[in-house]
N, C-alpha and C. Protein backbone atom coordinates (compact mmCIF):
# COMPACT_ATOMS: atom_id res chain seq x y z
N UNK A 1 99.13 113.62 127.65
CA UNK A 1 97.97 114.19 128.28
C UNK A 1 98.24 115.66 128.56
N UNK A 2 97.40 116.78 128.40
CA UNK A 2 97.99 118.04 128.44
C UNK A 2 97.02 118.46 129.57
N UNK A 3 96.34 117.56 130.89
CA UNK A 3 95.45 118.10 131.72
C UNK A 3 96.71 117.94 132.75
N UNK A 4 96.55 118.56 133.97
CA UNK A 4 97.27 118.65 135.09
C UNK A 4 96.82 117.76 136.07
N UNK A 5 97.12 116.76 136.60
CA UNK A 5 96.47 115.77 137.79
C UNK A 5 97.27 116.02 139.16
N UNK A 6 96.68 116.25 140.32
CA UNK A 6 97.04 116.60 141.62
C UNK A 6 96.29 114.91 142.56
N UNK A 7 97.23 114.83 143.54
CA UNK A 7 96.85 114.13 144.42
C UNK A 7 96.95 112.60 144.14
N UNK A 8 97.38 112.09 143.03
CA UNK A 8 97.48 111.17 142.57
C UNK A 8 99.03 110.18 143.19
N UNK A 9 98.92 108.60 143.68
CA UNK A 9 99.59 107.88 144.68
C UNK A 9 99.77 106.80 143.79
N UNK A 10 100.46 106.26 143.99
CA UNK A 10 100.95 104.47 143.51
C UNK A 10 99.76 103.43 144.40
N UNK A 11 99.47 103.06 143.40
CA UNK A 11 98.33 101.80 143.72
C UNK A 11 98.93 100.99 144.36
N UNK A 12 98.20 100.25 145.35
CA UNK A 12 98.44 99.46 146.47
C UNK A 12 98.90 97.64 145.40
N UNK A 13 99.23 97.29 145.42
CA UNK A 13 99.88 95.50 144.55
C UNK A 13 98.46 94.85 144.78
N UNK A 14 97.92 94.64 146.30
CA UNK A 14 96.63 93.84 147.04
C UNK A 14 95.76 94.39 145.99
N UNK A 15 95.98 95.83 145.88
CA UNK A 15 94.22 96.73 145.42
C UNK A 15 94.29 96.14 143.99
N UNK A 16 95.15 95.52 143.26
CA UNK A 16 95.50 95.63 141.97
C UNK A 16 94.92 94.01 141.67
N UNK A 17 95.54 93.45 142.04
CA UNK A 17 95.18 91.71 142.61
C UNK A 17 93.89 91.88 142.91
N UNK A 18 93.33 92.29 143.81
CA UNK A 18 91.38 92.07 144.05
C UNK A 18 91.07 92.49 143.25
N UNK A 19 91.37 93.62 142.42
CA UNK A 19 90.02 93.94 141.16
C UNK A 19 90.87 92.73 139.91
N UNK A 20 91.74 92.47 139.54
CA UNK A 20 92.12 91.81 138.38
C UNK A 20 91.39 90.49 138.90
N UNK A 21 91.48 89.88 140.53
CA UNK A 21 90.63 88.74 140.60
C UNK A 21 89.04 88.71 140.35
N UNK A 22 88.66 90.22 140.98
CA UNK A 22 87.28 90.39 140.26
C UNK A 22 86.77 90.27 139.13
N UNK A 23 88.04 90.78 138.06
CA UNK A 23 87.35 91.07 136.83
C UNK A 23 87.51 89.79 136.09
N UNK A 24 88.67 89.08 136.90
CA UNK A 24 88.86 87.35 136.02
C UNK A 24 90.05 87.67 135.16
N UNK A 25 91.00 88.45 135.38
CA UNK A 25 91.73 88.58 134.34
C UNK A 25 93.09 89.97 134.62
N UNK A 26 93.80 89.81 134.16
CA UNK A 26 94.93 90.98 133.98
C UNK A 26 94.32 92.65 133.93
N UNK A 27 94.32 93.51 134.02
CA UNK A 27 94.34 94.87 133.80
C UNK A 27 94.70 95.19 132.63
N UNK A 28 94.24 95.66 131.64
CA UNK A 28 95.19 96.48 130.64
C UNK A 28 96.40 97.18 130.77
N UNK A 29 97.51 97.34 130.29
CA UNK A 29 98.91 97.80 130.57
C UNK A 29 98.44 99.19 130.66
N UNK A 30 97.80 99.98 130.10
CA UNK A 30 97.45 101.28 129.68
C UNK A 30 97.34 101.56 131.33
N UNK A 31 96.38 100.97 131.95
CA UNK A 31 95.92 101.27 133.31
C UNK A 31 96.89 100.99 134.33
N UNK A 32 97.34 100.14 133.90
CA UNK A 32 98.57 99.60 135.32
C UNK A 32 99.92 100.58 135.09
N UNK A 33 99.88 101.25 133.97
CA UNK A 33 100.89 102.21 134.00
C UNK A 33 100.46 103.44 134.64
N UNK A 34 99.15 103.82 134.55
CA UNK A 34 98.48 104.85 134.67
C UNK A 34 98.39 104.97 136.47
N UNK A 35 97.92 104.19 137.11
CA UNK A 35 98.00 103.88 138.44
C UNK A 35 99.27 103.94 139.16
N UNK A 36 100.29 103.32 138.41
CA UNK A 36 101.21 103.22 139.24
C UNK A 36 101.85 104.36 139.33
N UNK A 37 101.62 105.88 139.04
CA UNK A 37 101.75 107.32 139.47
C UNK A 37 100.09 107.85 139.96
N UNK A 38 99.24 107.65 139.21
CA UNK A 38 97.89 108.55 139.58
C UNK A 38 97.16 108.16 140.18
N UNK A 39 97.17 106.96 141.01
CA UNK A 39 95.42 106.05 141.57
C UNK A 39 95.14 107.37 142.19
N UNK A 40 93.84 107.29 141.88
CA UNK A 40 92.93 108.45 142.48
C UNK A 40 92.87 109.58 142.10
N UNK A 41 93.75 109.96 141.36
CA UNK A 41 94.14 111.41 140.98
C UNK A 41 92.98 112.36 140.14
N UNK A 42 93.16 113.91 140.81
CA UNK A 42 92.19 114.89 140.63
C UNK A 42 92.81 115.18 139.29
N UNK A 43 92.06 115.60 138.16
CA UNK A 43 92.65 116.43 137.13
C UNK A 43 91.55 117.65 137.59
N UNK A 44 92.50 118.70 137.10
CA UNK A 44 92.16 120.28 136.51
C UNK A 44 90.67 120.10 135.99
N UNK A 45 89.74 121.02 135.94
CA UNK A 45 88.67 120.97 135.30
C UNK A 45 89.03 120.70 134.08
N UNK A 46 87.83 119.89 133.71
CA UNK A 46 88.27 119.39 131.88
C UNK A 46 86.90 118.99 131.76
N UNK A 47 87.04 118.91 130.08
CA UNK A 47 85.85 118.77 129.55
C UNK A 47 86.41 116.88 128.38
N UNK A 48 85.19 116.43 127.82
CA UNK A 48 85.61 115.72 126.60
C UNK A 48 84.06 115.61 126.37
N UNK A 49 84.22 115.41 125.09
CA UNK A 49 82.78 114.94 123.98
C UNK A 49 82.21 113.46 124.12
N UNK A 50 80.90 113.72 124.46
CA UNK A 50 80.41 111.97 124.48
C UNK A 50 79.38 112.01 122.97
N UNK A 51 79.77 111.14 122.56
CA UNK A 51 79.11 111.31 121.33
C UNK A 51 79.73 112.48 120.25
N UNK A 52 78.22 112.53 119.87
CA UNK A 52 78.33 113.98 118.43
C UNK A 52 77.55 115.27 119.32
N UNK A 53 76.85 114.88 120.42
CA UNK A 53 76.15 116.09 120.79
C UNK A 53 76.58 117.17 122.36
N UNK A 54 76.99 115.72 123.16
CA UNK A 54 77.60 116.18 124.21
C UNK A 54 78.64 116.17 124.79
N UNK A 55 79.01 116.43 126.46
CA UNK A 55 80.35 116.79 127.25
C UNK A 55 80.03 116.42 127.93
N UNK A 56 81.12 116.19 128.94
CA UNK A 56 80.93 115.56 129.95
C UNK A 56 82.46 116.47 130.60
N UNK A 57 83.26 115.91 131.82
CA UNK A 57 84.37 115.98 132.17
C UNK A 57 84.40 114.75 133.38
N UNK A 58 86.09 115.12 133.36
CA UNK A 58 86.14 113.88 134.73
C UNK A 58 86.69 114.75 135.91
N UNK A 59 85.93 114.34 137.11
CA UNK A 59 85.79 114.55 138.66
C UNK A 59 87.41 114.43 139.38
N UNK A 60 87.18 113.28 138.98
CA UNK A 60 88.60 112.09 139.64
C UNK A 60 88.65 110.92 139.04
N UNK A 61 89.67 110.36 138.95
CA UNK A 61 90.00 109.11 139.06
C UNK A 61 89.61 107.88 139.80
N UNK A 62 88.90 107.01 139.79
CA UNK A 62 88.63 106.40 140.91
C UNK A 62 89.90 105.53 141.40
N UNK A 63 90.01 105.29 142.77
CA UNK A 63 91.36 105.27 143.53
C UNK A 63 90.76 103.34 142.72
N UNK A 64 92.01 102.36 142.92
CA UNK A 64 91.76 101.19 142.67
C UNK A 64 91.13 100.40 144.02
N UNK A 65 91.24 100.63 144.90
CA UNK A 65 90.89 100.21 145.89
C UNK A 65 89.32 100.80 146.04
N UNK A 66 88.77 101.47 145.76
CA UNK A 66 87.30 101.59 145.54
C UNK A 66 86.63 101.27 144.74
N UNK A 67 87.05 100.71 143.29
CA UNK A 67 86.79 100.13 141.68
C UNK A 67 85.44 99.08 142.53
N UNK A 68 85.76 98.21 142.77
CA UNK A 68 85.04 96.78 143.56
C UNK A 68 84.13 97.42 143.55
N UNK A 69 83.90 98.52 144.91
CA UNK A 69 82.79 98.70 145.18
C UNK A 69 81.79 100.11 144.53
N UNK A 70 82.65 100.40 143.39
CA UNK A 70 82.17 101.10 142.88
C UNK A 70 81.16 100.71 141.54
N UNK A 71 81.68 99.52 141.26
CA UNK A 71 81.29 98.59 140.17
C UNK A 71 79.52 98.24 140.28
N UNK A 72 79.61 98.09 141.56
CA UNK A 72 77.90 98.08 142.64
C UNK A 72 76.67 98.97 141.91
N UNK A 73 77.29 100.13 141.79
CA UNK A 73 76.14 101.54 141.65
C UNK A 73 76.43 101.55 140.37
N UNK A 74 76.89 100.77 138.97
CA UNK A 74 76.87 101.20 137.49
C UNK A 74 76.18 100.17 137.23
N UNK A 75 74.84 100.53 136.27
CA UNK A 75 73.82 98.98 135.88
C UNK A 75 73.88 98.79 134.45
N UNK A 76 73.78 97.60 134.63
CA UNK A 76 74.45 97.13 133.07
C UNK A 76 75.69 97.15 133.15
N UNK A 77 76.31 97.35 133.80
CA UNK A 77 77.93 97.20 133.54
C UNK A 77 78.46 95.53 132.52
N UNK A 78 79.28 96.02 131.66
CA UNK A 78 79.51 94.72 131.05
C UNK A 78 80.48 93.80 131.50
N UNK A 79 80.21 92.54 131.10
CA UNK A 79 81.17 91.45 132.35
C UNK A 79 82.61 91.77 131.50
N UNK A 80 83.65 91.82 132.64
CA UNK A 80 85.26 92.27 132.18
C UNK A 80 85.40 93.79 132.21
N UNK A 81 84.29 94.30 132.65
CA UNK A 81 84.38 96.03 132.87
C UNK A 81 84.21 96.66 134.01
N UNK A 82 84.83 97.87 134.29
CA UNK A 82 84.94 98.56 135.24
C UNK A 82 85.41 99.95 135.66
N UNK A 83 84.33 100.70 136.31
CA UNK A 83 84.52 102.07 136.60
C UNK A 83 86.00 102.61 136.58
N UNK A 84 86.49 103.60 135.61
CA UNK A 84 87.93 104.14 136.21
C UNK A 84 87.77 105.82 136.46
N UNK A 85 86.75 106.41 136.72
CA UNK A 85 86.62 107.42 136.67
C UNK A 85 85.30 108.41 137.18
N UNK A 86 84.97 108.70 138.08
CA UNK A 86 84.08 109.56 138.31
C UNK A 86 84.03 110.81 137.20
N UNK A 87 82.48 110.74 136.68
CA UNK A 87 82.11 111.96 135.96
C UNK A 87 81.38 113.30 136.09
N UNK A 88 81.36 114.13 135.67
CA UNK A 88 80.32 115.09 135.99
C UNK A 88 78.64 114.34 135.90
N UNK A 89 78.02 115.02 136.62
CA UNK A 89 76.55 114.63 137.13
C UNK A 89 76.31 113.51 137.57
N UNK A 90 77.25 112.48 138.50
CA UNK A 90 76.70 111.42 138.56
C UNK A 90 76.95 110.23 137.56
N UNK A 91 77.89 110.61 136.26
CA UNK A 91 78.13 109.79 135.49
C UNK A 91 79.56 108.75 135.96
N UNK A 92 79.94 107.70 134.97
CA UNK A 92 81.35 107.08 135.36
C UNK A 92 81.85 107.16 134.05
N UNK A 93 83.15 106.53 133.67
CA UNK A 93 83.70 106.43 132.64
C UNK A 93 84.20 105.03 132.73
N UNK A 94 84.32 103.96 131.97
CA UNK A 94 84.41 102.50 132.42
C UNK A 94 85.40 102.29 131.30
N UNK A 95 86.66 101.30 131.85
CA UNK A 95 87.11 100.49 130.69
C UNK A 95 86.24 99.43 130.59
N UNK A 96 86.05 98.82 129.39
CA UNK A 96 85.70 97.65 129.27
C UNK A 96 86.91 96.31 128.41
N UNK A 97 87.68 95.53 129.32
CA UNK A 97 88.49 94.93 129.16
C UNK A 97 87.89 93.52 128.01
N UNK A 98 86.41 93.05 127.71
CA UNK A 98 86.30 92.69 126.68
C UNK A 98 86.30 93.25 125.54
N UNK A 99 86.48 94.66 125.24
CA UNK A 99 86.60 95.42 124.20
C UNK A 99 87.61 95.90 123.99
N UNK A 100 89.08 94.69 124.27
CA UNK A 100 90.63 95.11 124.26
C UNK A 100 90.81 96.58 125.50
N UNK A 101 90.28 96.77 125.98
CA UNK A 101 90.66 97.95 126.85
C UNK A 101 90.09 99.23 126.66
N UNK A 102 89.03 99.14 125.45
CA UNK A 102 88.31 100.48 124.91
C UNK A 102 87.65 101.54 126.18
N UNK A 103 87.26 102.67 126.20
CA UNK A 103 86.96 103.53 127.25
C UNK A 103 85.47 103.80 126.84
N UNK A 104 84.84 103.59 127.72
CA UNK A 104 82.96 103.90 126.97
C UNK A 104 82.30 105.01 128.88
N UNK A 105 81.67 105.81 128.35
CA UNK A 105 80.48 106.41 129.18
C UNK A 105 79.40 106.19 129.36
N UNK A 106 79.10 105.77 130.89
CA UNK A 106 77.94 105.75 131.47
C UNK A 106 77.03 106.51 132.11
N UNK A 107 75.91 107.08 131.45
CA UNK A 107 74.86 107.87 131.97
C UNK A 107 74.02 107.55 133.13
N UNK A 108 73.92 107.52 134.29
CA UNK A 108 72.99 107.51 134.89
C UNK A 108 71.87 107.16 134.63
N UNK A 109 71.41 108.39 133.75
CA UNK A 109 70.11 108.52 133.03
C UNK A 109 69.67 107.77 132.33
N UNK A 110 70.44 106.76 131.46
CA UNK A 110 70.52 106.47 130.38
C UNK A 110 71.26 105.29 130.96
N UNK A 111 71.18 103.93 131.46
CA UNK A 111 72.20 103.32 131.73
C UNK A 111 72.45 101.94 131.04
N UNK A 112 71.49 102.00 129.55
CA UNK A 112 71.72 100.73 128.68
C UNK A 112 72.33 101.11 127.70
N UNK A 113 72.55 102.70 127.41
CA UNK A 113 72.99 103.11 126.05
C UNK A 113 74.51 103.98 126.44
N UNK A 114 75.60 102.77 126.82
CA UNK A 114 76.82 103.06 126.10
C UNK A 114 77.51 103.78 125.31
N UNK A 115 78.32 104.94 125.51
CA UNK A 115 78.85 105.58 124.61
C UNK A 115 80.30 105.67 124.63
N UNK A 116 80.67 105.00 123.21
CA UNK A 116 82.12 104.50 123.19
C UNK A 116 82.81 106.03 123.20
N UNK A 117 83.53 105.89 123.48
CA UNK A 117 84.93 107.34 123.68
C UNK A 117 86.41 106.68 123.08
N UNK A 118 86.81 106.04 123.02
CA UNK A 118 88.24 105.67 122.88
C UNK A 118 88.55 104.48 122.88
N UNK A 119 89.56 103.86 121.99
CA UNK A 119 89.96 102.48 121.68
C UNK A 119 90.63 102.27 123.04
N UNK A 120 91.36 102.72 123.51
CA UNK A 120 92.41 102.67 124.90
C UNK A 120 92.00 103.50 125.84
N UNK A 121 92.56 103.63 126.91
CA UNK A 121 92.69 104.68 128.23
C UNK A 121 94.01 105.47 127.90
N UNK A 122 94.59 105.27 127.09
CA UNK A 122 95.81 106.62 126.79
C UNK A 122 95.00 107.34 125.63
N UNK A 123 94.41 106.87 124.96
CA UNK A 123 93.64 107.86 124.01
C UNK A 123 92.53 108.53 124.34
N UNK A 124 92.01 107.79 125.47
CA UNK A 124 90.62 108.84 126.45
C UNK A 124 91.45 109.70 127.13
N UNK A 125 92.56 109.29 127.61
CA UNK A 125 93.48 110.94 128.29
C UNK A 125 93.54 111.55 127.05
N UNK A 126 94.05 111.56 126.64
CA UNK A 126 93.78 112.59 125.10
C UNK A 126 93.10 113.23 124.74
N UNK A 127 91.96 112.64 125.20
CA UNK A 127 90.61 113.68 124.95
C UNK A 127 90.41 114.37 125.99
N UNK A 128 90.81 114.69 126.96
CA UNK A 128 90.64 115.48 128.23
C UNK A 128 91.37 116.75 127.73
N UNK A 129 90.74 117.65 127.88
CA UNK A 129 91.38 119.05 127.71
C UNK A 129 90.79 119.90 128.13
N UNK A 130 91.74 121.17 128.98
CA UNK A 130 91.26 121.78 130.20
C UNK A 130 89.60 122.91 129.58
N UNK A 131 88.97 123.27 130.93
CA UNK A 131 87.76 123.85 130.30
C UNK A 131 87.77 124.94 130.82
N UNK A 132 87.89 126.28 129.88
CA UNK A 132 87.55 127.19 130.51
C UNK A 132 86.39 127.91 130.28
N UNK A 133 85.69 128.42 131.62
CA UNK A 133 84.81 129.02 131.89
C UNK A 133 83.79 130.14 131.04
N UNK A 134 85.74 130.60 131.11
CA UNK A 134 85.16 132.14 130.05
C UNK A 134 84.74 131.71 128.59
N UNK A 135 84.88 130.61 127.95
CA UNK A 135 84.84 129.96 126.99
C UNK A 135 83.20 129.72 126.63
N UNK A 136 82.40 129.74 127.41
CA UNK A 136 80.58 129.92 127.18
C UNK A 136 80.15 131.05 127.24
N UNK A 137 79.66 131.39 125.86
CA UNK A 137 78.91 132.65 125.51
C UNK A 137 77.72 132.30 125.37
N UNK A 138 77.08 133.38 126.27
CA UNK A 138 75.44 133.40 126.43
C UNK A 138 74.80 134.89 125.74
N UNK A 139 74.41 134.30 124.67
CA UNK A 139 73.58 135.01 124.11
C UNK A 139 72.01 136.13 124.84
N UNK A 140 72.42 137.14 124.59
CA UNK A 140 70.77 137.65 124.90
C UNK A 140 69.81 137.14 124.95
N UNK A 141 69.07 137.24 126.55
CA UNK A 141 67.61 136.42 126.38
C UNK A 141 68.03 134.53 126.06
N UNK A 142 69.26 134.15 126.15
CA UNK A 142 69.47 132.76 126.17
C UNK A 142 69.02 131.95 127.99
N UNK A 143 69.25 132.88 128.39
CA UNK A 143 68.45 132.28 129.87
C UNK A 143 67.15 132.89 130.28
N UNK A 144 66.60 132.59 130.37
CA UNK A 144 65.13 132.49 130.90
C UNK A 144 64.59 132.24 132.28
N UNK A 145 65.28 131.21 132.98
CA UNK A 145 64.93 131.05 134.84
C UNK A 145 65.96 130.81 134.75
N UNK A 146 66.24 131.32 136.54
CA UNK A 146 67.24 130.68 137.43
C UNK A 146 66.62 130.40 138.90
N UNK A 147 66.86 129.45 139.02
CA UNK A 147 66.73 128.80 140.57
C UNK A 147 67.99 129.16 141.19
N UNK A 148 67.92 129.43 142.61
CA UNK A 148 69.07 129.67 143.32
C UNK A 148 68.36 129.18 144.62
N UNK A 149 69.37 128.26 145.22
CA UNK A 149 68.84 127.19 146.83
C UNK A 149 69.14 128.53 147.94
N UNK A 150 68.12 129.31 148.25
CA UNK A 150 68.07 130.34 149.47
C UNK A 150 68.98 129.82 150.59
N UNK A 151 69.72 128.44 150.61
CA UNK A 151 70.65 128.50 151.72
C UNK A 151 72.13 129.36 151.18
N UNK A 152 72.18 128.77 149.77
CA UNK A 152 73.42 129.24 149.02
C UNK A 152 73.38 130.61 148.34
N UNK A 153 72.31 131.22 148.17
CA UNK A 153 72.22 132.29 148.43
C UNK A 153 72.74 133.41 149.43
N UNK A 154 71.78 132.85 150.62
CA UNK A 154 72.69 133.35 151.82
C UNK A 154 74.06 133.83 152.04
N UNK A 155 74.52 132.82 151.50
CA UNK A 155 76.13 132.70 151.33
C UNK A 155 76.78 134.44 150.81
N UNK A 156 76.20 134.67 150.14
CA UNK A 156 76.35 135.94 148.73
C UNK A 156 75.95 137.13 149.45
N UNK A 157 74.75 137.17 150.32
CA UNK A 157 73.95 138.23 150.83
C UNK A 157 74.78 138.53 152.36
N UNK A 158 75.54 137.96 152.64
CA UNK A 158 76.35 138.66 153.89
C UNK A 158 75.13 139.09 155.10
């Protein structure tokens, strides 16, 4: 993985046991290795490709001890699957343990149409790679409006 992760703890044995009893089944090794240094863990801004058209990045990690109840707020979730990742906008990133351990994205927006990312969770770290900023070029006349929230504004205007 060439992203940097901060804040990341050894998963609790209990937290590991309630979601494997939830899900009916073992964890993928990929994940139980992955936890047992990072539960929860922040990576560096990063980006990865969903599909052929878009990006996404990941937030955090979701800690294992919140998986359960995080499982709640993703619809359609498929049976043997489960959130491992907070995404940009409101999205998650889910293993799905009937699909050998494959890594798929969930849209919000969009929450019947699945988008596979990776056979494993060591090959979705793989696709994480850091994002930089300076890296978006905006063309002349490529923006047109901007909204700015007059509280956060404020902020700027001293």
């Amino acid at each position: 993985m060439t992203l940097k992760l901060t804040k990341g703890r050894i998963a609790s044995q209990n937290d590991i046991i309630a979601l494997e009893h939830r899900i009916g089944e073992p964890l993928v090794p990929e994940i139980l290795e992955f936890v047992a240094q990072n539960d929860g863990a922040e990576p560096e801004t990063n980006i990865f490709k969903v599909g052929t058209a878009n990006e996404s990045g990941v937030n955090s990690f979701i800690p294992i001890r919140e998986i359960i109840s995080e499982m709640r707020r993703v619809e359609n979730l498929p049976d043997r699957a489960y959130p491992i990742a907070w995404a940009e906008g409101g999205n998650y990133v889910f293993v799905n343990q009937a699909d050998d351990g494959a890594v798929y994205f969930w849209d919000h927006e969009q929450p019947c149409s699945l988008v596979k990312l990776a056979n494993g969770f060591r090959s979705f770290l793989e696709l994480l790679v850091p994002f930089d900023v300076s890296s978006i070029k905006l063309k002349p006349g490529q923006v047109k409006k901007v909204w700015i929230d007059s509280a956060f504004l404020k902020e700027f205007q001293g």
